[in-house]
N, C-alpha and C. Protein backbone atom coordinates (compact mmCIF):
# COMPACT_ATOMS: atom_id res chain seq x y z
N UNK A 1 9.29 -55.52 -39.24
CA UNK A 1 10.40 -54.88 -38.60
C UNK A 1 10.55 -53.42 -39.00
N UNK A 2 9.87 -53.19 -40.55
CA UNK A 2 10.45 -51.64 -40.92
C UNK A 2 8.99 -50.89 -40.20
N UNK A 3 8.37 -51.29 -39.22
CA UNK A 3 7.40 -50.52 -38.83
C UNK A 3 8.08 -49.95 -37.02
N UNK A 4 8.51 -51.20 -36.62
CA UNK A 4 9.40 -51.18 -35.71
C UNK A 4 10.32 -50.44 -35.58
N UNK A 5 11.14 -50.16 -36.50
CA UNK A 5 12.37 -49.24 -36.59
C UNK A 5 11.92 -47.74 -36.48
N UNK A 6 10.51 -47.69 -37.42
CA UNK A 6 10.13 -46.36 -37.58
C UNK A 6 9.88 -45.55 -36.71
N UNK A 7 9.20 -46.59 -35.32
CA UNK A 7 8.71 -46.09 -34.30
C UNK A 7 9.60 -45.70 -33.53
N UNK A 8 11.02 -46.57 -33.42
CA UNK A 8 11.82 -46.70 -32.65
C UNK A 8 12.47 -44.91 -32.94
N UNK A 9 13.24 -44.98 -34.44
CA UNK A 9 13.60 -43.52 -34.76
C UNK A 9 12.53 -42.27 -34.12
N UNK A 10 11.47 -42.13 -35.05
CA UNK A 10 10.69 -41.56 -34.49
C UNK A 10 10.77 -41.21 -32.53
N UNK A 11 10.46 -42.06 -32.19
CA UNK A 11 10.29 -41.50 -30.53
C UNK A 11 11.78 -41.62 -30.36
N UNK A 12 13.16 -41.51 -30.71
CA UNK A 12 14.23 -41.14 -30.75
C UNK A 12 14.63 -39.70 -31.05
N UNK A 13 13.98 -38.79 -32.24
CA UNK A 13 13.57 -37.89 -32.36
C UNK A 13 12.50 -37.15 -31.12
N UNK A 14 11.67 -37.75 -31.39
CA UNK A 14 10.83 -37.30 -29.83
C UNK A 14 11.95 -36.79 -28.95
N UNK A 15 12.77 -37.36 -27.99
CA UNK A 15 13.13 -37.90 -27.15
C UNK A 15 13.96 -36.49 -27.44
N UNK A 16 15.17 -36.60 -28.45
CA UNK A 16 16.18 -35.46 -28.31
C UNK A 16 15.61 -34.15 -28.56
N UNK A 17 14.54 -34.25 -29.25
CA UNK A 17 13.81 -33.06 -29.38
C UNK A 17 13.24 -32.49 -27.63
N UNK A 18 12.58 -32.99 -26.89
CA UNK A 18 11.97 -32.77 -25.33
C UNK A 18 13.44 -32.75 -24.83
N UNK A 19 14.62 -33.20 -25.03
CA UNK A 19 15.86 -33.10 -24.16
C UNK A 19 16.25 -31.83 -24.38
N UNK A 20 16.02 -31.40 -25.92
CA UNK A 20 16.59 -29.74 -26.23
C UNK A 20 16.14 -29.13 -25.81
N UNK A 21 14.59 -29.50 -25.90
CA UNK A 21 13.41 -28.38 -25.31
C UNK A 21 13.82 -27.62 -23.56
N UNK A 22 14.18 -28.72 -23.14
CA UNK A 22 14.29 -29.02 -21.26
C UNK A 22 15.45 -28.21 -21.27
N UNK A 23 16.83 -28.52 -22.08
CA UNK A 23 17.67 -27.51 -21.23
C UNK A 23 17.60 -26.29 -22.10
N UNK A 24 17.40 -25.71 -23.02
CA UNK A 24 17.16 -24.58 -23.40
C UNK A 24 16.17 -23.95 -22.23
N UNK A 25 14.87 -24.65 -22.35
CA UNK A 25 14.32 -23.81 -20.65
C UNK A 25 15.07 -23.48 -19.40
N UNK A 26 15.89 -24.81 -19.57
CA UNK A 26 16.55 -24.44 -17.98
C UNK A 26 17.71 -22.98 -18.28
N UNK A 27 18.13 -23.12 -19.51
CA UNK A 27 19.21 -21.43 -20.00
C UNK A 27 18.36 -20.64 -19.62
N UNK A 28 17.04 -20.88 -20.00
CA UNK A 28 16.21 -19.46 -19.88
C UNK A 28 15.92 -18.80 -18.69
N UNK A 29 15.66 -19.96 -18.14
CA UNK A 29 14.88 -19.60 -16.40
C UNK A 29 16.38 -19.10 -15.63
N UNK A 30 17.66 -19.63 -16.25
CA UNK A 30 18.46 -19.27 -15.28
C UNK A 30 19.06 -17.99 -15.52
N UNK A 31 18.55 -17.64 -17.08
CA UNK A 31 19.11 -16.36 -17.67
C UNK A 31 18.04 -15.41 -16.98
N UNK A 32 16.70 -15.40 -17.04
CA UNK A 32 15.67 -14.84 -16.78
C UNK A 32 16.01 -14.26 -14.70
N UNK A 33 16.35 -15.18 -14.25
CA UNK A 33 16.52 -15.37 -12.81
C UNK A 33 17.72 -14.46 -12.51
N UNK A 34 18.79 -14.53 -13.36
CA UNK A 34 20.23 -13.41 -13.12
C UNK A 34 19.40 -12.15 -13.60
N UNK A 35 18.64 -11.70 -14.69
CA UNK A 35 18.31 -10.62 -15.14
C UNK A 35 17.57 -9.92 -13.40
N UNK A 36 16.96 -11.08 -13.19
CA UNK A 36 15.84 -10.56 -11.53
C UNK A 36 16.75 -10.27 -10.81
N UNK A 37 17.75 -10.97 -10.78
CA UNK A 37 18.65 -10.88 -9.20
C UNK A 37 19.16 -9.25 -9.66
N UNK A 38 20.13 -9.23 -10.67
CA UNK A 38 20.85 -8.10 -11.56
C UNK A 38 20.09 -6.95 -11.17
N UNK A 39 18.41 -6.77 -11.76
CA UNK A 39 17.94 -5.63 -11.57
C UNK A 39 17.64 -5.32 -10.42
N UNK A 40 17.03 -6.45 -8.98
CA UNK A 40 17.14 -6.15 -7.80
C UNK A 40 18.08 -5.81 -7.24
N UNK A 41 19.52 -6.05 -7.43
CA UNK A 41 20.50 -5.85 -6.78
C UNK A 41 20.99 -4.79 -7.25
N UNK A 42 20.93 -4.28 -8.52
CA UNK A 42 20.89 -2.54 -9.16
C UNK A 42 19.78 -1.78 -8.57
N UNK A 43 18.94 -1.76 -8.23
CA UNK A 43 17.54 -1.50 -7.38
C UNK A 43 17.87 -0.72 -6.01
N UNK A 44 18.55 -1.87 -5.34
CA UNK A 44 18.69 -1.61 -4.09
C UNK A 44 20.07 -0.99 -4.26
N UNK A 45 21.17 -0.95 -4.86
CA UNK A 45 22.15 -0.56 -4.63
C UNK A 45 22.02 0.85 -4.73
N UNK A 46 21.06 1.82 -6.03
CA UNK A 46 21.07 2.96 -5.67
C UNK A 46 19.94 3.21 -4.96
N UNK A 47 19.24 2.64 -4.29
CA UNK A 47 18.19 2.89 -3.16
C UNK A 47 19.10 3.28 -2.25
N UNK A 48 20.04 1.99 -1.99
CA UNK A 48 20.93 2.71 -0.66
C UNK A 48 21.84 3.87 -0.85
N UNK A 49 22.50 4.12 -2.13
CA UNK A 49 23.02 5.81 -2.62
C UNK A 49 22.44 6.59 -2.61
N UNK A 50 21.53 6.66 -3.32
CA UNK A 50 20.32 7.79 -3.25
C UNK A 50 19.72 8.32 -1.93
N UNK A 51 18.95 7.01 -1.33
CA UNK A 51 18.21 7.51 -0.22
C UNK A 51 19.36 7.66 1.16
N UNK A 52 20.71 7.34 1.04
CA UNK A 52 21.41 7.55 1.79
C UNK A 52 22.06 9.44 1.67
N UNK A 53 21.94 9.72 0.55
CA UNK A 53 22.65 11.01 -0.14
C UNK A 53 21.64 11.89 0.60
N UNK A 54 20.16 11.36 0.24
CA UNK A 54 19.07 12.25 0.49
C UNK A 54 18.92 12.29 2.19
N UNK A 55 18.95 11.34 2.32
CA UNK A 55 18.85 11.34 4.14
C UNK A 55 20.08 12.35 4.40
N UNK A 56 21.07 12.27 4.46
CA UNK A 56 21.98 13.37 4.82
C UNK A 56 21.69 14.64 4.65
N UNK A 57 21.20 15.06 3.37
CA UNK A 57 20.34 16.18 2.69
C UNK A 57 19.63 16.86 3.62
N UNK A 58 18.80 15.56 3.72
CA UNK A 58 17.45 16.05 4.77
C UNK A 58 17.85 16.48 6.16
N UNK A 59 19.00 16.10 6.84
CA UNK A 59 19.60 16.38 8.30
C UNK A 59 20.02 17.74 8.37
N UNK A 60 21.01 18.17 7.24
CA UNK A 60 21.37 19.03 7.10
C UNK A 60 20.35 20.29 7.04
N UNK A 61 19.44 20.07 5.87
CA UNK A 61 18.55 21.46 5.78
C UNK A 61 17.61 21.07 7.33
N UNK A 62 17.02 20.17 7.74
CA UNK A 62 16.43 20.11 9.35
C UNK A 62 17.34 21.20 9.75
N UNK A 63 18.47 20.83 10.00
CA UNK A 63 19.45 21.41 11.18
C UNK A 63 19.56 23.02 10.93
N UNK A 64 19.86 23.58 9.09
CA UNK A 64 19.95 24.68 9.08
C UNK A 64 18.67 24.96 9.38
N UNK A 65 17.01 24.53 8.95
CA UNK A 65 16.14 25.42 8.61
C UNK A 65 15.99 25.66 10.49
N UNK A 66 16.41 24.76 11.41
CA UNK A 66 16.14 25.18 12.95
C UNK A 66 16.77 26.26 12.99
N UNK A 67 17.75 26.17 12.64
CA UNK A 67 19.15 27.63 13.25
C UNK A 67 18.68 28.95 12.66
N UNK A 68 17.88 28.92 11.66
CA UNK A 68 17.24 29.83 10.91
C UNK A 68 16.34 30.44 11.60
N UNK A 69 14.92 29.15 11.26
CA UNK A 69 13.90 29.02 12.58
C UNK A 69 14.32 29.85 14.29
N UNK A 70 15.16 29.53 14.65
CA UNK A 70 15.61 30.03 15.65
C UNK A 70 16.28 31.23 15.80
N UNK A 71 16.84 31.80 15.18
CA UNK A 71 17.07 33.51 14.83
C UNK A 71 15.79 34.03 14.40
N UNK A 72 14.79 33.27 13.67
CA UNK A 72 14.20 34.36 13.48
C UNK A 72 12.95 34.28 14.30
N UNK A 73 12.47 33.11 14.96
CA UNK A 73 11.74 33.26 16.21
C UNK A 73 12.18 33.82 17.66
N UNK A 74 13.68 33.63 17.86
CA UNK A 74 14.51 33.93 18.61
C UNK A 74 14.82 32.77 19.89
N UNK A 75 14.23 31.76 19.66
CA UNK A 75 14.45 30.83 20.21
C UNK A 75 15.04 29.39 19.58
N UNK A 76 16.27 29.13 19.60
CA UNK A 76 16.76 27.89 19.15
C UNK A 76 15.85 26.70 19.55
N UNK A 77 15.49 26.19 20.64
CA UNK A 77 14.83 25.20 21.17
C UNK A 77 13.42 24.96 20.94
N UNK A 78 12.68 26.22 20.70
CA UNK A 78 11.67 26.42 19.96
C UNK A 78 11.16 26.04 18.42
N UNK A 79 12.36 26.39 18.03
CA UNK A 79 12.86 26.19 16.17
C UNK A 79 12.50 24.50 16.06
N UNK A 80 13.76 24.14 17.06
CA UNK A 80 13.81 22.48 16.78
C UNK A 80 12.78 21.91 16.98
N UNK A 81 11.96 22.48 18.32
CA UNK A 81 10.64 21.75 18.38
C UNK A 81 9.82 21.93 17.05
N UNK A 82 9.31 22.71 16.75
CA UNK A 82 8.73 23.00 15.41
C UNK A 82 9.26 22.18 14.51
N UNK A 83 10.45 21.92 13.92
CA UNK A 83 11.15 21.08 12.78
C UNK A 83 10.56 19.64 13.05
N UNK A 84 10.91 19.40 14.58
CA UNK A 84 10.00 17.83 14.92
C UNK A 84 8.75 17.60 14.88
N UNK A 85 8.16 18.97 14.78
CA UNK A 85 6.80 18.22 14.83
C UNK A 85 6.05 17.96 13.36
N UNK A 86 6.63 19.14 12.64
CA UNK A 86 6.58 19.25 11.11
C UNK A 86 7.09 18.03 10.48
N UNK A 87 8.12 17.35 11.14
CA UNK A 87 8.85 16.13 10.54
C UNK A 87 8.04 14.66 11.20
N UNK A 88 7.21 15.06 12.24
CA UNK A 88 6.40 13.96 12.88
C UNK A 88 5.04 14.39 11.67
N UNK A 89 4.87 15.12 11.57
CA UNK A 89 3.64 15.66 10.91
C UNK A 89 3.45 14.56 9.35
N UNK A 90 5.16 14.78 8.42
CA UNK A 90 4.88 14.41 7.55
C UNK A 90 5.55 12.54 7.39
N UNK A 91 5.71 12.43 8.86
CA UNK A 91 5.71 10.52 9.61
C UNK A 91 3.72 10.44 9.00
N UNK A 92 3.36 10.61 10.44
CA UNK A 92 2.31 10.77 10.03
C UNK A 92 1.17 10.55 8.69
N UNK A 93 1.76 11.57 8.28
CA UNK A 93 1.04 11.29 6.60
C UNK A 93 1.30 10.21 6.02
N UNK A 94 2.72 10.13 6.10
CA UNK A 94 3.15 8.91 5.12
C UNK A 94 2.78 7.31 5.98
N UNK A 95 2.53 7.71 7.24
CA UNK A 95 2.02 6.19 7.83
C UNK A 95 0.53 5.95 6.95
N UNK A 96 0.04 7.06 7.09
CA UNK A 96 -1.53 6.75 6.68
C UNK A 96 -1.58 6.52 4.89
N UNK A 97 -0.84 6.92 4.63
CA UNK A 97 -0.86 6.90 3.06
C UNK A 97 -0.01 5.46 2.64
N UNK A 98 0.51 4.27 3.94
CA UNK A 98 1.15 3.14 3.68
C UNK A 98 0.82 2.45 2.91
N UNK A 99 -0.27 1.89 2.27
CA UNK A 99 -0.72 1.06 2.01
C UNK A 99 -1.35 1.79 0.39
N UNK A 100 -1.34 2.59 0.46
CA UNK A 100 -1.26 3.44 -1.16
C UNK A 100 0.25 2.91 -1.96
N UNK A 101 1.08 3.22 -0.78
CA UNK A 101 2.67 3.19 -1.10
C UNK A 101 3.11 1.94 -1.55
N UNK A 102 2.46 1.15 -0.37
CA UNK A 102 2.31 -0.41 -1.00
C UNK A 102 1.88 -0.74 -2.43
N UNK A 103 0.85 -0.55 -2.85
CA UNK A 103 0.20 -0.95 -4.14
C UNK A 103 1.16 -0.54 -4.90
N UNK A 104 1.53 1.23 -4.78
CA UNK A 104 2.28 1.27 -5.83
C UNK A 104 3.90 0.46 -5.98
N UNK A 105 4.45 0.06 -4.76
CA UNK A 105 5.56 -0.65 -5.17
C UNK A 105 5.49 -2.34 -5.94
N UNK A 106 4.15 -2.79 -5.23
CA UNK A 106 3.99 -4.09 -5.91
C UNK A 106 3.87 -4.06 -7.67
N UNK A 107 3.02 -2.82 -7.51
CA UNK A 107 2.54 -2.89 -8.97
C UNK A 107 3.48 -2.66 -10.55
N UNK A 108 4.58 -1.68 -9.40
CA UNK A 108 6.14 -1.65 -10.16
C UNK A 108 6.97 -2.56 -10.13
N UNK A 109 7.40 -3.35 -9.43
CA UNK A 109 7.74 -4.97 -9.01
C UNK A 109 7.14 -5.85 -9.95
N UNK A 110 5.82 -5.92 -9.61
CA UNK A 110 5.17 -7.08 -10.79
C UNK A 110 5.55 -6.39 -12.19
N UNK A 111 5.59 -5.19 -12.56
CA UNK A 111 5.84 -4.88 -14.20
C UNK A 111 6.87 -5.40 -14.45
N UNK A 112 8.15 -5.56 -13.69
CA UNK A 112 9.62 -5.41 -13.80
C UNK A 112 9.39 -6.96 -13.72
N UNK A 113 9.01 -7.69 -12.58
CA UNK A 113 9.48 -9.51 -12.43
C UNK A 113 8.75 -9.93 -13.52
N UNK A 114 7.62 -9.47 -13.97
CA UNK A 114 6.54 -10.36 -14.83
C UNK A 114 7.03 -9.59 -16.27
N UNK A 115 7.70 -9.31 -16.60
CA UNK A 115 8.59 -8.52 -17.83
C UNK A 115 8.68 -9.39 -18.62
């Protein structure tokens, strides 16, 4: 019987030991998972401040550098065309350079999720 008991304690130990193990993982993964959500959702929140601040930025100097453009070519309509095509110009670039852009966001993503 005292071999019986031993086993019994023993894989009793086992047992609460793999039960601690299990939810301490589950703290982790769920702590680990708020840290992901947290920094994505800090991520995007000044993505949308920033690149919203900057987009306005960018309308504004477009708009002055035409009115500029346009006094000093002497044609307003002229100006703007030029601003669009310069602004299609650097569409353009950045279409072809997509997939550069890509790598580098995955590769900053994976540093940050795989952290």
């Amino acid at each position: 019987m005292g071999v019986i008991n031993a086993i019994n304690e023993t894989s009793n130990k086992a047992f609460d030991a793999g039960e601690t193990y299990v939810k301490a993982s589950q703290e982790y993964y769920k702590l680990k998972a708020f840290q992901q959500l947290a920094r994505a959702f800090s991520f995007l929140s000044k993505l949308a401040i920033i690149g919203g601040l900057l987009f306005l930025a960018l309308i504004f100097l477009t708009v002055s550098g035409a009115i500029w453009l346009g006094q000093f070519i002497g044609s307003t309509a002229l100006a703007c065309l030029v601003m669009a095509v310069t602004l299609f110009v650097f569409t353009g670039i950045s279409y072809l350079l997509r997939k550069k852009i890509d790598k580098n966001i995955i590769k900053k993503m994976s540093e940050e999720f795989f952290d």
